[in-house]
C-alpha atoms as a PDB file:
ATOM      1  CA  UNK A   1     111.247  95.955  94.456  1.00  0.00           C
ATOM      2  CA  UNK A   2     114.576  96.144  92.604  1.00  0.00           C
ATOM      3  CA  UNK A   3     115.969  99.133  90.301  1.00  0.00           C
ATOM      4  CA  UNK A   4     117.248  97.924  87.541  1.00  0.00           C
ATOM      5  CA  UNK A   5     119.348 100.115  85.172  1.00  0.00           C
ATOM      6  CA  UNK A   6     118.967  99.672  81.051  1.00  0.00           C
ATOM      7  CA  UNK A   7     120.800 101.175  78.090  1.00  0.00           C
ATOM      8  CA  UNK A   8     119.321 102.911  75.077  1.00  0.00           C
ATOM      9  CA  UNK A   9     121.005 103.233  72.185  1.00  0.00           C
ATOM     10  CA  UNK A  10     119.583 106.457  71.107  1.00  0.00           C
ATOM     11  CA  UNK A  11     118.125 108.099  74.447  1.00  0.00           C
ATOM     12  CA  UNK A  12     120.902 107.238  77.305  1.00  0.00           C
ATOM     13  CA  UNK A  13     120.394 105.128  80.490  1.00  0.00           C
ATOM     14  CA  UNK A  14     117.350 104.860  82.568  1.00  0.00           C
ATOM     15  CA  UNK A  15     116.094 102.506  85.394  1.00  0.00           C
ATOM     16  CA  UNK A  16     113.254 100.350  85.806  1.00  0.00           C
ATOM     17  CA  UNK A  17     111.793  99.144  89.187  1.00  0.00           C
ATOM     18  CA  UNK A  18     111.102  95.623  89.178  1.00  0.00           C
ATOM     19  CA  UNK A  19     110.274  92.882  91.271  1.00  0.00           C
ATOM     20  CA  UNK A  20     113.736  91.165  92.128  1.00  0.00           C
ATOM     21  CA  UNK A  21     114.557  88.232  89.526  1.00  0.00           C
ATOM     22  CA  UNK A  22     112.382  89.332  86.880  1.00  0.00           C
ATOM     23  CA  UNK A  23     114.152  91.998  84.779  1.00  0.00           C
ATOM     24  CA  UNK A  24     114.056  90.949  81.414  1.00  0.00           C
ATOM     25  CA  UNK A  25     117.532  91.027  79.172  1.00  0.00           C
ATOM     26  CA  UNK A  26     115.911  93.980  77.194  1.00  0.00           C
ATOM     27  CA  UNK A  27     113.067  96.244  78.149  1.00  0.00           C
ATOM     28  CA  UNK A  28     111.142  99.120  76.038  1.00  0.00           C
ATOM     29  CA  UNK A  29     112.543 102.819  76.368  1.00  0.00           C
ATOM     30  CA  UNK A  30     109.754 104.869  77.883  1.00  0.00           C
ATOM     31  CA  UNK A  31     111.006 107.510  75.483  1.00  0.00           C
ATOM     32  CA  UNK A  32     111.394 106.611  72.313  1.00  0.00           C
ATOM     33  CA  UNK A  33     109.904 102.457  72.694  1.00  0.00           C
ATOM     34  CA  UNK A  34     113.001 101.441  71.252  1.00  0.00           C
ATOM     35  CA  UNK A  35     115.111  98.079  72.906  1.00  0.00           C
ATOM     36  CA  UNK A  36     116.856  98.818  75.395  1.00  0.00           C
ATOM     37  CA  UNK A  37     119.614  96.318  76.581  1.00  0.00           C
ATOM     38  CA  UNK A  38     120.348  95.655  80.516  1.00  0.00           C
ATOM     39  CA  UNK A  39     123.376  97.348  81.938  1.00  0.00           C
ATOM     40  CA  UNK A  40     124.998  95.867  85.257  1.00  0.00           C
ATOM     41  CA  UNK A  41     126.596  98.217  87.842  1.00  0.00           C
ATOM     42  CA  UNK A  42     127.276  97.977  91.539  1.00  0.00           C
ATOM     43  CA  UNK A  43     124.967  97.263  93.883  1.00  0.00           C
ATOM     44  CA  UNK A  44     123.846 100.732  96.096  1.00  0.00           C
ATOM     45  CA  UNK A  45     124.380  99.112  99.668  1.00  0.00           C
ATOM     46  CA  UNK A  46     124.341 101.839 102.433  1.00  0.00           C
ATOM     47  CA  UNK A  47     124.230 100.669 106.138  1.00  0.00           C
ATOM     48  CA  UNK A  48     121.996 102.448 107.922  1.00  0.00           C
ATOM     49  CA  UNK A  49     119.746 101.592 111.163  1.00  0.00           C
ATOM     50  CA  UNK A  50     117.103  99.203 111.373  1.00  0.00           C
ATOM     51  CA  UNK A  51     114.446 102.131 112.298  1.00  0.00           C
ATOM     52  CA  UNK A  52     115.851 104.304 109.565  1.00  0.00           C
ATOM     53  CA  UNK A  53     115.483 101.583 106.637  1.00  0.00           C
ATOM     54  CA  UNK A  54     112.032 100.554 108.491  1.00  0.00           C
ATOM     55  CA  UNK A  55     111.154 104.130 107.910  1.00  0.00           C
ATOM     56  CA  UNK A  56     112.379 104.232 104.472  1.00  0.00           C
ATOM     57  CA  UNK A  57     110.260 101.271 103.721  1.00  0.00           C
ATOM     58  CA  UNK A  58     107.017 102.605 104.743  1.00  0.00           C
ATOM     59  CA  UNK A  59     107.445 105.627 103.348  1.00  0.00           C
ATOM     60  CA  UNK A  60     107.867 103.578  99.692  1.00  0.00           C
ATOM     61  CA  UNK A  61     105.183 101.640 100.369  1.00  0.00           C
ATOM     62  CA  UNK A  62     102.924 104.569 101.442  1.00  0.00           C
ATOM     63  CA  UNK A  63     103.827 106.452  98.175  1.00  0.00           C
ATOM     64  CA  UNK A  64     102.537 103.624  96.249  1.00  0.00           C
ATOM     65  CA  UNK A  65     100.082 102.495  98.201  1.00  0.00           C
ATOM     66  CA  UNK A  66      98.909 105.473 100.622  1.00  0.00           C
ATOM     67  CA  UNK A  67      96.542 103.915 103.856  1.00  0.00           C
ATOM     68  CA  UNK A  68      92.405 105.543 103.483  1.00  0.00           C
ATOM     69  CA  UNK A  69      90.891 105.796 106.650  1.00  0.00           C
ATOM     70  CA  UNK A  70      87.352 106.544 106.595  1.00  0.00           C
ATOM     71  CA  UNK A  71      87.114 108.962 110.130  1.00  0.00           C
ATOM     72  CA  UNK A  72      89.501 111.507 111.485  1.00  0.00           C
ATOM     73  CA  UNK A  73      91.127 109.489 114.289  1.00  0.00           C
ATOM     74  CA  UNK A  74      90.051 110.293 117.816  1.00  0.00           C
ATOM     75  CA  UNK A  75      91.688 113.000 120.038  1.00  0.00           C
ATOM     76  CA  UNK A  76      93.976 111.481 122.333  1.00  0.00           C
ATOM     77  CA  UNK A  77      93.409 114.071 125.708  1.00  0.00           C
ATOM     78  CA  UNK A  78      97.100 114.422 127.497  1.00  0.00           C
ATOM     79  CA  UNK A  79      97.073 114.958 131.361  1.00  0.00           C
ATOM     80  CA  UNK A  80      98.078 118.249 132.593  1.00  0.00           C
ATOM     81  CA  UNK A  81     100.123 118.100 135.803  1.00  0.00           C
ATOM     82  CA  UNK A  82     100.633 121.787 137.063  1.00  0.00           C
ATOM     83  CA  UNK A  83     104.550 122.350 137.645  1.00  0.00           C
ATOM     84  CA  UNK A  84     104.986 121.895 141.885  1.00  0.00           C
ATOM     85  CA  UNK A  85     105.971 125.452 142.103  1.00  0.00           C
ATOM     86  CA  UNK A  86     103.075 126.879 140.922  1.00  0.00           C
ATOM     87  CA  UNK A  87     101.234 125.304 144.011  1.00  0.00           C
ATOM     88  CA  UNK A  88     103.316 127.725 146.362  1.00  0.00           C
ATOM     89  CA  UNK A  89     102.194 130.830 144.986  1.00  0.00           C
ATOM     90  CA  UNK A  90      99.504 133.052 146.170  1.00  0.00           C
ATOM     91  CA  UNK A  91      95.810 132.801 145.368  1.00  0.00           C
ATOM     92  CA  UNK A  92      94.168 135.708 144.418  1.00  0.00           C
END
């Protein structure tokens, strides 16, 4: 998905997501369903990590498309090892 960013002549600017190559030359305003005209701006590049844009992507997907599970998921049980000093101490 793209954001593409369109002009109204009466309300002001607002964006549209799209899928990328099929923004139309003039879309509706969601405000007043007047034509709108397509503005071009600079592209919003930002490097970040792989695992940070991975995350970023799932969490867009999940907000559009959240994952229904059917069960809680099982309890995972985590072994307990005592800390070796507390098998010096005194038993009571």
């Amino acid at each position: 998905m793209a954001t593409y960013e369109y002009l109204c002549s009466r309300c002001g600017p607002f964006d549209v997501k799209l899928e990328i190559g099929t923004a139309p030359s003039s879309y509706g305003c969601p405000a007043c369903a007047g034509t709108a005209r397509r503005v071009y701006s600079s592209l919003g590049l930002s490097l970040t990590s792989k695992a940070v844009t991975a995350l970023h992507l799932q969490e867009e997907q999940a907000r559009e498309a959240p994952a229904v599970v059917s069960q809680v998921p099982p309890r995972r049980r985590v072994p307990r090892h005592p800390h070796p000093a507390l098998s010096r101490l005194p038993r009571l």
